[in-house]
C-alpha atoms as a PDB file:
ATOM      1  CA  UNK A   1     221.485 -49.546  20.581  1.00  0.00           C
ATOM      2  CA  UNK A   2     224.389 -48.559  22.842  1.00  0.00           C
ATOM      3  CA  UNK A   3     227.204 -51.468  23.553  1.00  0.00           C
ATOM      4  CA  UNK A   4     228.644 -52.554  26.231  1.00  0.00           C
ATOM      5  CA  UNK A   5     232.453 -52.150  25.025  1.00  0.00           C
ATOM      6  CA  UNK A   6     234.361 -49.222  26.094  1.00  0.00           C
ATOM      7  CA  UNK A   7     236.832 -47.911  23.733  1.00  0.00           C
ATOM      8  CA  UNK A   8     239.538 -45.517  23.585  1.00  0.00           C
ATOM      9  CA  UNK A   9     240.249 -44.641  19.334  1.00  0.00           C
ATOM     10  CA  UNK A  10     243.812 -43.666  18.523  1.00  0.00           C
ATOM     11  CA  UNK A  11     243.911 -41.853  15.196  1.00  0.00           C
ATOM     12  CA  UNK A  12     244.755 -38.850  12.944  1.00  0.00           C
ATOM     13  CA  UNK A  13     243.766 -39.460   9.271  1.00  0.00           C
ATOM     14  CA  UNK A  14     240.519 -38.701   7.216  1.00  0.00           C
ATOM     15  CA  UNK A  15     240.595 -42.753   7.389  1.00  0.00           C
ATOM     16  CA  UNK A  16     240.528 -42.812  10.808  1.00  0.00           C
ATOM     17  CA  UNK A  17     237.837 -40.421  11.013  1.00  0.00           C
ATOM     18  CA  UNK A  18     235.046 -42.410   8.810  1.00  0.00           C
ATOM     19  CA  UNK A  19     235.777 -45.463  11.274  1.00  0.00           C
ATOM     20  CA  UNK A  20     235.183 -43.029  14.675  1.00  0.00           C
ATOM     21  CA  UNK A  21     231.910 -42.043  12.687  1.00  0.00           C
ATOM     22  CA  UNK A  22     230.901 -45.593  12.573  1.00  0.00           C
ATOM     23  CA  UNK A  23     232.080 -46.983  15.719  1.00  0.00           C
ATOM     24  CA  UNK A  24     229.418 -43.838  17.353  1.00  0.00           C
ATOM     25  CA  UNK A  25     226.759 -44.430  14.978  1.00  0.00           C
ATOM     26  CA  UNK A  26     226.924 -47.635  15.878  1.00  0.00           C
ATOM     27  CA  UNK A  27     226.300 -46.769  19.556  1.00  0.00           C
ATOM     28  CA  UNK A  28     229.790 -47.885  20.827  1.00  0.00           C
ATOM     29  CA  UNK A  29     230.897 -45.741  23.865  1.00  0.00           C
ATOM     30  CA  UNK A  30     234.041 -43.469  23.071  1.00  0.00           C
ATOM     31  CA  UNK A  31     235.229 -42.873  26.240  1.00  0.00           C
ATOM     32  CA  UNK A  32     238.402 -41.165  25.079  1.00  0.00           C
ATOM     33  CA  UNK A  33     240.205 -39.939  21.327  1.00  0.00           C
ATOM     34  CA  UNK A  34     244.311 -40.022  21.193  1.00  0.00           C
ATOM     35  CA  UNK A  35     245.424 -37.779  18.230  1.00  0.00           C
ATOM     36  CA  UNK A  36     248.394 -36.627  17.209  1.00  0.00           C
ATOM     37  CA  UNK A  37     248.857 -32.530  18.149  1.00  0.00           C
ATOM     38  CA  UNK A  38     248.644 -29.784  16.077  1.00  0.00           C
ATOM     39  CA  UNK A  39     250.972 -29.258  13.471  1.00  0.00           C
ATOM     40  CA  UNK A  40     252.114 -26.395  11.299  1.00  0.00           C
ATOM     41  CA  UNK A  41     251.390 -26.749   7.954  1.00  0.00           C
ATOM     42  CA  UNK A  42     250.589 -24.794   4.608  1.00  0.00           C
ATOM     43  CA  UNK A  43     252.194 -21.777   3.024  1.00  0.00           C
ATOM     44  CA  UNK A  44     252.125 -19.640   5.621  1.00  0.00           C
ATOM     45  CA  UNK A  45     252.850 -22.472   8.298  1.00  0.00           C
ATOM     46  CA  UNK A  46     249.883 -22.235  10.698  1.00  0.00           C
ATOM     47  CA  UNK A  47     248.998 -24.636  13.202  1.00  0.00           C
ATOM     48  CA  UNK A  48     246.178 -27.568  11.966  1.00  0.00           C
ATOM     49  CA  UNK A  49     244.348 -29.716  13.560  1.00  0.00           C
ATOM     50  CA  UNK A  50     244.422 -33.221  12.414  1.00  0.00           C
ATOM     51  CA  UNK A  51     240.892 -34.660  10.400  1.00  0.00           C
ATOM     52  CA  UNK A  52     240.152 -36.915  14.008  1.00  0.00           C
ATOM     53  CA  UNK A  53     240.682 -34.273  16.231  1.00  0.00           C
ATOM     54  CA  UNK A  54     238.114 -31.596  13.938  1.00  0.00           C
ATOM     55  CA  UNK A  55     235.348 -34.445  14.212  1.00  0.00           C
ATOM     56  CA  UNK A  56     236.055 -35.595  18.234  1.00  0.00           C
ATOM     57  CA  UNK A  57     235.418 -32.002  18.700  1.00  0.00           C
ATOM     58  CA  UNK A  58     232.262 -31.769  17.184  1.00  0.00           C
ATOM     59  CA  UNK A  59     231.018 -34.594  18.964  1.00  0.00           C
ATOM     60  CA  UNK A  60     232.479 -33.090  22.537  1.00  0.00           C
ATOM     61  CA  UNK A  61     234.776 -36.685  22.989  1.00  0.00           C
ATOM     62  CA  UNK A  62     236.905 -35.960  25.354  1.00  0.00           C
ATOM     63  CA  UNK A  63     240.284 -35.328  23.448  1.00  0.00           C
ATOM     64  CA  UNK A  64     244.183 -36.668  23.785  1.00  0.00           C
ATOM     65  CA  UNK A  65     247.130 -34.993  22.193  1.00  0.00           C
ATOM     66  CA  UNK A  66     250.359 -36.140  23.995  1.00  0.00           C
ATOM     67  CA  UNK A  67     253.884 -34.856  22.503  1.00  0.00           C
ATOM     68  CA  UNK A  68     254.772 -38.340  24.183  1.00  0.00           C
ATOM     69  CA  UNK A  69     253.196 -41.326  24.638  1.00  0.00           C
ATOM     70  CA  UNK A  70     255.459 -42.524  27.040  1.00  0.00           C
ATOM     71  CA  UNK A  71     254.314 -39.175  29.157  1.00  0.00           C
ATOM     72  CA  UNK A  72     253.419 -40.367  33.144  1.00  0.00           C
ATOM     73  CA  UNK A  73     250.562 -37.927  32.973  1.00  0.00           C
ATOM     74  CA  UNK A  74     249.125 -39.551  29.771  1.00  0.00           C
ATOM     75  CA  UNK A  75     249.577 -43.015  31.133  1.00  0.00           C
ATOM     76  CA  UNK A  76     247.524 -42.304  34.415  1.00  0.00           C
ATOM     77  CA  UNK A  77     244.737 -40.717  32.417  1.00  0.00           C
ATOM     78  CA  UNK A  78     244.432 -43.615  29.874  1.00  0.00           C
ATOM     79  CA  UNK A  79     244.529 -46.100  32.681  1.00  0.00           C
ATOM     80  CA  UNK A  80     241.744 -44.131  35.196  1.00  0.00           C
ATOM     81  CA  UNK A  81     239.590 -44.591  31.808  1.00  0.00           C
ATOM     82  CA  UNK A  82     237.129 -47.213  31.240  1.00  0.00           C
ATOM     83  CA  UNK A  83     238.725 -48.959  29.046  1.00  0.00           C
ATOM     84  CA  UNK A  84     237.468 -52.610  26.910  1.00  0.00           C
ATOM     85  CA  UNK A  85     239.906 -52.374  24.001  1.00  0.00           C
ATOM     86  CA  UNK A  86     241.785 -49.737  22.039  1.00  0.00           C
ATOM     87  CA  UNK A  87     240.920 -49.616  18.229  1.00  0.00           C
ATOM     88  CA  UNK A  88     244.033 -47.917  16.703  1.00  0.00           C
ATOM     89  CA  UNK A  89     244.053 -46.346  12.717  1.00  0.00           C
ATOM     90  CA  UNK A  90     246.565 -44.777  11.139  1.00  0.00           C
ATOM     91  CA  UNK A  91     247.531 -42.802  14.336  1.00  0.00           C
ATOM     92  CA  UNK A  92     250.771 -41.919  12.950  1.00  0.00           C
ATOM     93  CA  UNK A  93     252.984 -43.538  16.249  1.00  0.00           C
ATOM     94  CA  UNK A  94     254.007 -46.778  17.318  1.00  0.00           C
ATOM     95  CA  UNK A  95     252.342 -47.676  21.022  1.00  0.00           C
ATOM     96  CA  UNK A  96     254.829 -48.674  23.727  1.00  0.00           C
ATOM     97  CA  UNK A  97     254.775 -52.010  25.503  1.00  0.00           C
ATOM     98  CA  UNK A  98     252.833 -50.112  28.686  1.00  0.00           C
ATOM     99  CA  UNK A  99     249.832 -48.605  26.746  1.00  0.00           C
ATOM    100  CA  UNK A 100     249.278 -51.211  24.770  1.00  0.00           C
ATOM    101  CA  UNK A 101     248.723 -53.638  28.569  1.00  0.00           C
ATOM    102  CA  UNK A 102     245.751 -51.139  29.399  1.00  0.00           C
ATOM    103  CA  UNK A 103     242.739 -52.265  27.536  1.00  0.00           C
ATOM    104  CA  UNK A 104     241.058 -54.464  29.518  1.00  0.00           C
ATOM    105  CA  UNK A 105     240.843 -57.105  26.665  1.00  0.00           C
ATOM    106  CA  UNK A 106     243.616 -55.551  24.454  1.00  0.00           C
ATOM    107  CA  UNK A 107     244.583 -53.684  21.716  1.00  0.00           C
ATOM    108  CA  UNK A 108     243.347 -53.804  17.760  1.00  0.00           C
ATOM    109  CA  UNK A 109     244.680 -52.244  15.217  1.00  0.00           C
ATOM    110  CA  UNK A 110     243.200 -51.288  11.518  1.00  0.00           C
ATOM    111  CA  UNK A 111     245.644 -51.526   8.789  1.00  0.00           C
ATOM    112  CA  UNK A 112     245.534 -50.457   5.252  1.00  0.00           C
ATOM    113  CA  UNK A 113     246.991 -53.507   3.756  1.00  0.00           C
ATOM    114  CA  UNK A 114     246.910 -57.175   3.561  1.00  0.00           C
ATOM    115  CA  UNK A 115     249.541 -57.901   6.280  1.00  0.00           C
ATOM    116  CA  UNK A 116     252.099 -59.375   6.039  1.00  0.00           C
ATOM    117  CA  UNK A 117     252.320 -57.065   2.934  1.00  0.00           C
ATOM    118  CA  UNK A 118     252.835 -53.821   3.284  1.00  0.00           C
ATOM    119  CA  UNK A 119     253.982 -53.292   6.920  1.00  0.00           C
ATOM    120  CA  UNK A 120     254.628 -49.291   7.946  1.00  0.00           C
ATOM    121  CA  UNK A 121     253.207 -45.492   7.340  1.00  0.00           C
ATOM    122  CA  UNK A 122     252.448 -45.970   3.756  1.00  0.00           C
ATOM    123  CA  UNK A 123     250.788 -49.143   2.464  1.00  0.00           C
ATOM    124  CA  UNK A 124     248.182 -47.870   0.330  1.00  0.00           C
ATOM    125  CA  UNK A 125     250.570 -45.387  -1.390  1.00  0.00           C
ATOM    126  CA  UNK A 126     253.192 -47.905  -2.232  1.00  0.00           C
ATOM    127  CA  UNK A 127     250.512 -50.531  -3.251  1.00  0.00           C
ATOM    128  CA  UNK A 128     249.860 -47.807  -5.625  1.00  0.00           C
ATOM    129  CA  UNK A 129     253.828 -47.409  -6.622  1.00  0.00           C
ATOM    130  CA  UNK A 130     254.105 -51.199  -7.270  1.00  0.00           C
ATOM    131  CA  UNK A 131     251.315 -51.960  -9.130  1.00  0.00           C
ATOM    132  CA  UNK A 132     249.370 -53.988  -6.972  1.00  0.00           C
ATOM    133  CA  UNK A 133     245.905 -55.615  -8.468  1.00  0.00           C
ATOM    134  CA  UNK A 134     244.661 -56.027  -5.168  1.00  0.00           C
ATOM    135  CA  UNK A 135     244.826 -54.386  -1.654  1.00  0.00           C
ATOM    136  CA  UNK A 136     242.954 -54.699   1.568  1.00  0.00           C
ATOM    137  CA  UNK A 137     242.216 -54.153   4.851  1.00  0.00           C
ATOM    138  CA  UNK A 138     243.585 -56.198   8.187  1.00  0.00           C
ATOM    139  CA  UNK A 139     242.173 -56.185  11.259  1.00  0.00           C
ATOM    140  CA  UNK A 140     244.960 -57.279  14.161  1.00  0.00           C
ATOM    141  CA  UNK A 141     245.574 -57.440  17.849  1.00  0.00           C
ATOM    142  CA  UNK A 142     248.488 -55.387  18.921  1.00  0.00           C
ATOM    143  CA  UNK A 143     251.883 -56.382  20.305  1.00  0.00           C
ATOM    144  CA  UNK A 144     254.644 -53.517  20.873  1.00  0.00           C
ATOM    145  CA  UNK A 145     256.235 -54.558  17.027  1.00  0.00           C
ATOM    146  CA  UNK A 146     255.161 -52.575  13.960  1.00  0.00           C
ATOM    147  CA  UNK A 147     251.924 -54.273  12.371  1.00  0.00           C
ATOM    148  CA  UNK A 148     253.280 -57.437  13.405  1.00  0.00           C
ATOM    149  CA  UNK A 149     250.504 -58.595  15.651  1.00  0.00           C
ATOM    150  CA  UNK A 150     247.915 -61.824  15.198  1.00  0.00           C
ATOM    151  CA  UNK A 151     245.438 -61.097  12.544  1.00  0.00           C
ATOM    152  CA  UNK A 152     241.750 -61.176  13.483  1.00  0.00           C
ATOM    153  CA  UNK A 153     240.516 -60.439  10.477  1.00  0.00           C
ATOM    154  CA  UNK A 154     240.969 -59.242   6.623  1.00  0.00           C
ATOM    155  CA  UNK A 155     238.768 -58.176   3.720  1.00  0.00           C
ATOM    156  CA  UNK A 156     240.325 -57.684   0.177  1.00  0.00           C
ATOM    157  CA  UNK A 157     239.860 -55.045  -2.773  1.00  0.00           C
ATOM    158  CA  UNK A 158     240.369 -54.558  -5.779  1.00  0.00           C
ATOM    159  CA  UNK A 159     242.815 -51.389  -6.983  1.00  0.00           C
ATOM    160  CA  UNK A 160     241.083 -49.901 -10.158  1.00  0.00           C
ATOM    161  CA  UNK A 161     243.810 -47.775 -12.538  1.00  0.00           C
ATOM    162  CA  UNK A 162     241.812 -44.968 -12.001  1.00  0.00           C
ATOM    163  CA  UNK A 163     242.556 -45.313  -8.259  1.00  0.00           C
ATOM    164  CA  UNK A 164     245.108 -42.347  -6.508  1.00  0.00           C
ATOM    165  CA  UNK A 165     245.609 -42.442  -2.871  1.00  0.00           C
ATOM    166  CA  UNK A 166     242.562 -40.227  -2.041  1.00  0.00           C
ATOM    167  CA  UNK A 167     239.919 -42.805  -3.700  1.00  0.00           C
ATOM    168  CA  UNK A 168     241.633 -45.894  -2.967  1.00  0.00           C
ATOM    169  CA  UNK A 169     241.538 -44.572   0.805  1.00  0.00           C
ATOM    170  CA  UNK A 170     238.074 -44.162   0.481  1.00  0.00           C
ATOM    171  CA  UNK A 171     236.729 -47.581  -0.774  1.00  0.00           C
ATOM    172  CA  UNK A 172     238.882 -48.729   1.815  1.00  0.00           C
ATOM    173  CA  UNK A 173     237.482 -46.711   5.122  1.00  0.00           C
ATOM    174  CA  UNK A 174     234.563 -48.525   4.098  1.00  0.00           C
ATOM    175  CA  UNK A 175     235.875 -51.745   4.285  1.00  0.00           C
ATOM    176  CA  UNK A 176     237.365 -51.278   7.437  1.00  0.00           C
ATOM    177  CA  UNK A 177     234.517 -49.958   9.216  1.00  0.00           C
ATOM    178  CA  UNK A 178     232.893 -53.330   8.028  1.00  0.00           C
ATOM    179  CA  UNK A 179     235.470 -55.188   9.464  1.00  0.00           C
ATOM    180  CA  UNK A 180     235.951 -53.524  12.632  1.00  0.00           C
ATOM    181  CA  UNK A 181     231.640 -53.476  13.344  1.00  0.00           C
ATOM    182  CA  UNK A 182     231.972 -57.327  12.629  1.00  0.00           C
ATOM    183  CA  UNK A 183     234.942 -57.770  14.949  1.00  0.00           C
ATOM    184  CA  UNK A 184     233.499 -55.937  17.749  1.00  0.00           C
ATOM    185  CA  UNK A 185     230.285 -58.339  17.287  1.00  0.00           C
ATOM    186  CA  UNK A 186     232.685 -61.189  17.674  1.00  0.00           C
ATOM    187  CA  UNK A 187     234.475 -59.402  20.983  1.00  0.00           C
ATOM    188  CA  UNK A 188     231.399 -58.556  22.954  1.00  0.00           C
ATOM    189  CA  UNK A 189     230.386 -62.642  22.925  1.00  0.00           C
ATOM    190  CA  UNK A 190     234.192 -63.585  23.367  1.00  0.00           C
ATOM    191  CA  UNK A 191     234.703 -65.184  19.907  1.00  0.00           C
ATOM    192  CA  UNK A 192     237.359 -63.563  18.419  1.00  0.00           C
ATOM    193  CA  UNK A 193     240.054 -65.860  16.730  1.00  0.00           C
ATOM    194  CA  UNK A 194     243.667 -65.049  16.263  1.00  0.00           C
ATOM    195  CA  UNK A 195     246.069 -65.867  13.837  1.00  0.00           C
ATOM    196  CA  UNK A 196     249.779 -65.250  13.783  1.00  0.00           C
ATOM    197  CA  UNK A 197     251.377 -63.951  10.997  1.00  0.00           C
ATOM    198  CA  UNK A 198     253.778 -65.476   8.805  1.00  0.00           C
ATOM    199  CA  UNK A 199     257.038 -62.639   8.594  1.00  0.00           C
ATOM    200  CA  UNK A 200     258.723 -64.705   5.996  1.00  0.00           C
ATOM    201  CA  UNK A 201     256.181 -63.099   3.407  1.00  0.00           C
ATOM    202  CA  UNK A 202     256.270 -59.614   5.276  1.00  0.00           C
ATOM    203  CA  UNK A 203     257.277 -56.301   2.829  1.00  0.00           C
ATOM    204  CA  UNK A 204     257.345 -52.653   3.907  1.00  0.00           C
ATOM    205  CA  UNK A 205     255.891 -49.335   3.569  1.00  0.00           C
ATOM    206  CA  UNK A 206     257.711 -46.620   4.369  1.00  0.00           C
ATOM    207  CA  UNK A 207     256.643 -43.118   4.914  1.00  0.00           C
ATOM    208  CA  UNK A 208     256.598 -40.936   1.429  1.00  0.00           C
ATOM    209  CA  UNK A 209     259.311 -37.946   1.575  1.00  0.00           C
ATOM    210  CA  UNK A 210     258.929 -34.727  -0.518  1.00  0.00           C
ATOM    211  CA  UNK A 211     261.545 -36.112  -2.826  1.00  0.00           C
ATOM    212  CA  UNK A 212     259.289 -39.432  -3.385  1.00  0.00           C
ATOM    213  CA  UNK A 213     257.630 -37.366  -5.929  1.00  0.00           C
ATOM    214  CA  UNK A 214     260.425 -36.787  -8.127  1.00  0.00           C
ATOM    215  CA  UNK A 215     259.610 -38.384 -11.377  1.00  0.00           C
ATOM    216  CA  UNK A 216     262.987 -40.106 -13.207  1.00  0.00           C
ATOM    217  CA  UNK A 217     261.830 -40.067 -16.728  1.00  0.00           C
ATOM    218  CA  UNK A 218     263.939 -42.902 -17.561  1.00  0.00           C
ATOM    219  CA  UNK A 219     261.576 -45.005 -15.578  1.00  0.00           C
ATOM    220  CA  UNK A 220     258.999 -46.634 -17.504  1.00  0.00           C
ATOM    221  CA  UNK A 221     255.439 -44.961 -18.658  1.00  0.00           C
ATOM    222  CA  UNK A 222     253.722 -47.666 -16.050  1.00  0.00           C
ATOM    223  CA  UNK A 223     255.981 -46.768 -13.246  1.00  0.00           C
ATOM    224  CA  UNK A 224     255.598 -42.920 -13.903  1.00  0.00           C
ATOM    225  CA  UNK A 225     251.919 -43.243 -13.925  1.00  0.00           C
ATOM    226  CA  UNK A 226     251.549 -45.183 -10.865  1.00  0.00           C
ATOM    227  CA  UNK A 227     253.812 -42.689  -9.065  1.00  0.00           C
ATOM    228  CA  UNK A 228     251.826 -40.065  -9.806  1.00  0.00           C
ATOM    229  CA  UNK A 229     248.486 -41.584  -8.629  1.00  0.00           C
ATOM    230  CA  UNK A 230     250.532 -42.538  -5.272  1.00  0.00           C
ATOM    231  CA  UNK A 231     251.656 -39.019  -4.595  1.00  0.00           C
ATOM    232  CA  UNK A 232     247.820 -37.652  -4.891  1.00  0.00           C
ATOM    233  CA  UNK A 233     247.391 -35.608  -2.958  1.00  0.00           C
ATOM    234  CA  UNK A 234     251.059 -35.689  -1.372  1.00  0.00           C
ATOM    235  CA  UNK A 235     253.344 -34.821  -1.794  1.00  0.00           C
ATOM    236  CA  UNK A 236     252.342 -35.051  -5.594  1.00  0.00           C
ATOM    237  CA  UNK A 237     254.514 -35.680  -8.560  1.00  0.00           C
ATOM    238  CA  UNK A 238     256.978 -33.330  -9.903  1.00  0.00           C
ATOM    239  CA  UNK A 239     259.259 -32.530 -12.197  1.00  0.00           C
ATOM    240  CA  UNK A 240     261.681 -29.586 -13.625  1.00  0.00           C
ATOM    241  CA  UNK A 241     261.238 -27.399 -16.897  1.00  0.00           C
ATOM    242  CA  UNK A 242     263.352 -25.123 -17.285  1.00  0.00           C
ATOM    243  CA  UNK A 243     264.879 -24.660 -14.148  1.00  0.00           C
ATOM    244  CA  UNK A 244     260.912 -24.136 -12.634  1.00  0.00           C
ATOM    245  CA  UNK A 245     259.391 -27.434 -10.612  1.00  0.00           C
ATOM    246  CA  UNK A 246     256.255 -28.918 -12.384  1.00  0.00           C
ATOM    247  CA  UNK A 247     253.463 -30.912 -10.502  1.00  0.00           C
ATOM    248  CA  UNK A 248     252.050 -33.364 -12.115  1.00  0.00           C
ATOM    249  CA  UNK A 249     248.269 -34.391 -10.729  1.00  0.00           C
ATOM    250  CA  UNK A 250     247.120 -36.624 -13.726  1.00  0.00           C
ATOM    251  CA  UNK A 251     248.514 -38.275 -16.881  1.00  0.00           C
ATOM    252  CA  UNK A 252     247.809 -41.594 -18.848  1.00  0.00           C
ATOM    253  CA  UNK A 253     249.818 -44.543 -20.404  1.00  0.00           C
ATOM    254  CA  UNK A 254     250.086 -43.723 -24.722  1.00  0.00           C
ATOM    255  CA  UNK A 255     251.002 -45.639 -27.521  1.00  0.00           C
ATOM    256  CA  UNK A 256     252.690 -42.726 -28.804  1.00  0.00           C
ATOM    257  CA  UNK A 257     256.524 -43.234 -29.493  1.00  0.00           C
ATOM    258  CA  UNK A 258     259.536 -41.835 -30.891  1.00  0.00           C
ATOM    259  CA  UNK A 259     262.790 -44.650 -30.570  1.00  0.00           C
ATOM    260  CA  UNK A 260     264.827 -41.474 -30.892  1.00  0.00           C
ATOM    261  CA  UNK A 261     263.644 -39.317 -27.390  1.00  0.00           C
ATOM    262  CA  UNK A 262     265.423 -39.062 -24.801  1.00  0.00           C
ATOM    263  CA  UNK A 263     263.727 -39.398 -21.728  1.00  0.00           C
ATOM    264  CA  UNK A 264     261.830 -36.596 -20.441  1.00  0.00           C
ATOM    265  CA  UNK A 265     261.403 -35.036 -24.178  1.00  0.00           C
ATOM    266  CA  UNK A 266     258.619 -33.597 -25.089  1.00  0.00           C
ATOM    267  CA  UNK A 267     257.371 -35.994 -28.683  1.00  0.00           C
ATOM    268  CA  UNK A 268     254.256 -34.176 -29.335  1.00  0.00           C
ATOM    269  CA  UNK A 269     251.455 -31.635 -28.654  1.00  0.00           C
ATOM    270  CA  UNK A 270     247.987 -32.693 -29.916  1.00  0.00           C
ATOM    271  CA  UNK A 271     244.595 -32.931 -28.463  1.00  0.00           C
ATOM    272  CA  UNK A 272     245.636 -30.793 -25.811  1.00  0.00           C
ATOM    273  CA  UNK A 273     247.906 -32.825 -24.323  1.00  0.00           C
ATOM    274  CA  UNK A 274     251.730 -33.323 -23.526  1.00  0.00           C
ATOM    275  CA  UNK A 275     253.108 -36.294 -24.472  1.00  0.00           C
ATOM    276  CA  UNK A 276     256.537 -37.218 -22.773  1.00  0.00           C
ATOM    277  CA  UNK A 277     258.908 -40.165 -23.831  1.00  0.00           C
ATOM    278  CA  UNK A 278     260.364 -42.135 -20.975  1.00  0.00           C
ATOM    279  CA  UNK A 279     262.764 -45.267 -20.562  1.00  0.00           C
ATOM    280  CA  UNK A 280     259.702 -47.097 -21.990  1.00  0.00           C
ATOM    281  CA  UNK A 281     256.198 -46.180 -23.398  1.00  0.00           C
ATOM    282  CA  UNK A 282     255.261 -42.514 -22.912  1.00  0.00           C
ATOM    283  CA  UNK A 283     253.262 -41.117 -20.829  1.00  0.00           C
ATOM    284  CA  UNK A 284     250.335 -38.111 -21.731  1.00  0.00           C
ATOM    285  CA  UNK A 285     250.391 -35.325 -19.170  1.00  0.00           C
ATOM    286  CA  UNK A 286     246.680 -34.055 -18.344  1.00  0.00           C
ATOM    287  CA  UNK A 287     247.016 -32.019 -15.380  1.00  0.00           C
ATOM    288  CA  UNK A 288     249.856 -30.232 -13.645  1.00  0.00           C
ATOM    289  CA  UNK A 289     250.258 -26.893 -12.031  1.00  0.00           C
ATOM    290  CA  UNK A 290     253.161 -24.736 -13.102  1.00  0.00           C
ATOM    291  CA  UNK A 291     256.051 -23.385 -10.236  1.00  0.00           C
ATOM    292  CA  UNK A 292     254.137 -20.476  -8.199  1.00  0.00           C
ATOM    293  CA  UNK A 293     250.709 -20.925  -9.900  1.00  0.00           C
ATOM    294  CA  UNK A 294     247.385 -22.609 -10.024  1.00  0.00           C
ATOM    295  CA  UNK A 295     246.585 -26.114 -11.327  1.00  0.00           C
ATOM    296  CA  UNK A 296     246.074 -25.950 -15.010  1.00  0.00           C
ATOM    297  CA  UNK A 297     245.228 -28.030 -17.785  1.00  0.00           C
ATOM    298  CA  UNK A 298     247.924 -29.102 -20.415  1.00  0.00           C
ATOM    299  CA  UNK A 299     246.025 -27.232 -23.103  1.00  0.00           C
ATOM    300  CA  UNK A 300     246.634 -23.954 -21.143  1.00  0.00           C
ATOM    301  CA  UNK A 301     249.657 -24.848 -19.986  1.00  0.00           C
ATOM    302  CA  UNK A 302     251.163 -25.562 -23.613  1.00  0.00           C
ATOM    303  CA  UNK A 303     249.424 -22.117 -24.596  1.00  0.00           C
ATOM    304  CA  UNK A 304     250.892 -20.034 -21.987  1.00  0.00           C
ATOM    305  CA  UNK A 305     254.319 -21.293 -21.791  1.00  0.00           C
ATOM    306  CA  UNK A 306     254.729 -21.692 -25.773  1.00  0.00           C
ATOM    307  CA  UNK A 307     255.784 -25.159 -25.199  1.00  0.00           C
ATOM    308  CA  UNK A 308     257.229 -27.458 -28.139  1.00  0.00           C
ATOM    309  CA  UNK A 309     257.997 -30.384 -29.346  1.00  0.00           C
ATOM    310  CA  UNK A 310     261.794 -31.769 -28.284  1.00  0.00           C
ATOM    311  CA  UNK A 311     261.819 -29.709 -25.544  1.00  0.00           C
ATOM    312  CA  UNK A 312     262.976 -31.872 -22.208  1.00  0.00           C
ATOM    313  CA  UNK A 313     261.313 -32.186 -18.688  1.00  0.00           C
ATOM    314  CA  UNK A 314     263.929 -32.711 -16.339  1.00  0.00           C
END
């Protein structure tokens, strides 16, 4: 049954995409899509589209990409659209003070986190890094601050140590369209409660750099491992052997030990697998992909490189 709210989505990620997909299935009107323009990417640095932008288009939504979203042009054709409320997720930019006054009702944003925790570009990433048992999935109104605004709503989950980036993402674009289906309920009969948040407990999440990846060996096993599930799938873990970088996709916590390693040396070669001492534990590489190759697993990697024991990973 078609609604009655008009919205304008701001996004760019696969994340973003599954909550478009439910906000039209749902029979909300989408009377415009802001996305972030195309970008060079990949080894031979050709122009991509982002994952909101490839699904808008298949649907024939009528389509944003501003360089600027302080651009006069882009300001006068958000504002001469019918407009009830944005619904912002992970778009990738902070709005400005004079978009965000255009909804009629006002602005919401999705965020991958349970805000105050986790404020910024990267919250289900450095989750991830530090550990967390738990993540979730906030629902707020937007003021011109980043993820600072009231909350309206949030759902929690659970992070499983099999989780990476890619299928904690997941579980959670389900748990936000959830949220945002029940807060739009709560909008069309004017019942939406706000709550301000409380910045004493607020912590941040940076965007992830290429160099994020870098693994420091003398960090513990735990810390190593939950790096390498944060970088999936970038910019993925990595590491040095013999002069050549490493990627490292998968690897597991051991009870394998040697006092006498120095971190980063290899302390054995069984099963298939590499086991590497670090500052503490070590850690059992599964999966990497060698400097100019393919993904390979450790069994064919310690075949083809001739790899042994004491041998370092720096």
């Amino acid at each position: 049954m078609k609604k009655n709210l008009n919205i304008i989505f701001f996004g760019s990620s696969s994340l973003s995409v599954e909550v478009l997909r439910a906000l039209v299935e749902s029979g909300y009107p989408i009377s415009g899509v802001v996305t972030q323009p195309d970008k060079k990417a990949g080894r031979h640095l050709r122009y991509q589209e982002t994952p909101v932008k490839n699904f808008a288009e298949s649907l024939s939504l009528k389509i944003l990409t501003p360089l600027s979203l302080k651009d006069e042009t882009f300001k006068s054709t958000l504002s001469s659209t019918p407009c009830d409320l944005f619904i912002v997720v992970a778009y990738g930019l902070i709005l400005p003070a004079e978009v965000l006054k255009i909804p009629r009702l006002y602005p919401i944003n999705i965020h991958a986190s349970l805000l105050p925790k986790y404020r910024g570009a990267a919250p289900i990433q450095h989750a991830i890094i530090n550990g967390e048992a738990q993540t979730g999935i906030s629902v707020i109104r937007m003021n011109e601050k980043m993820d600072e605004g009231d909350i309206i709503s949030q759902a929690k989950l659970a992070i499983d140590i099999t989780d990476n980036t890619i299928s904690l993402e997941k579980k959670l674009a389900s748990l936000a369209c959830r949220e945002i289906l029940e807060t739009l309920k709560l909008a069309e009969k004017g019942d939406v409660a706000f709550s301000k948040q409380d910045g004493s407990k607020a912590t941040y999440a940076p965007k992830l750099t290429k160099d994020s990846g870098l693994i420091n060996w003398a960090s513990g096993a735990e810390a190593i491992f939950n790096q390498i599930r944060a970088c999936l799938p970038w910019p993925v873990a990595f590491t040095y052997f013999k002069g050549k970088r490493i990627r490292i996709f998968s690897a597991k916590i051991t009870s394998e030990s040697n006092p006498a390693a120095k971190p980063g040396e290899i302390i054995a070669l069984k099963d298939g697998l590499i086991t590497v001492a670090t500052g503490k534990s070590s850690l059992e590489i599964m999966r990497l992909q060698p400097e100019s190759s393919k993904q390979l697993e450790s069994i064919e990697f310690i075949s083809g490189s001739r790899l042994k024991t004491g041998e370092i990973f720096s």
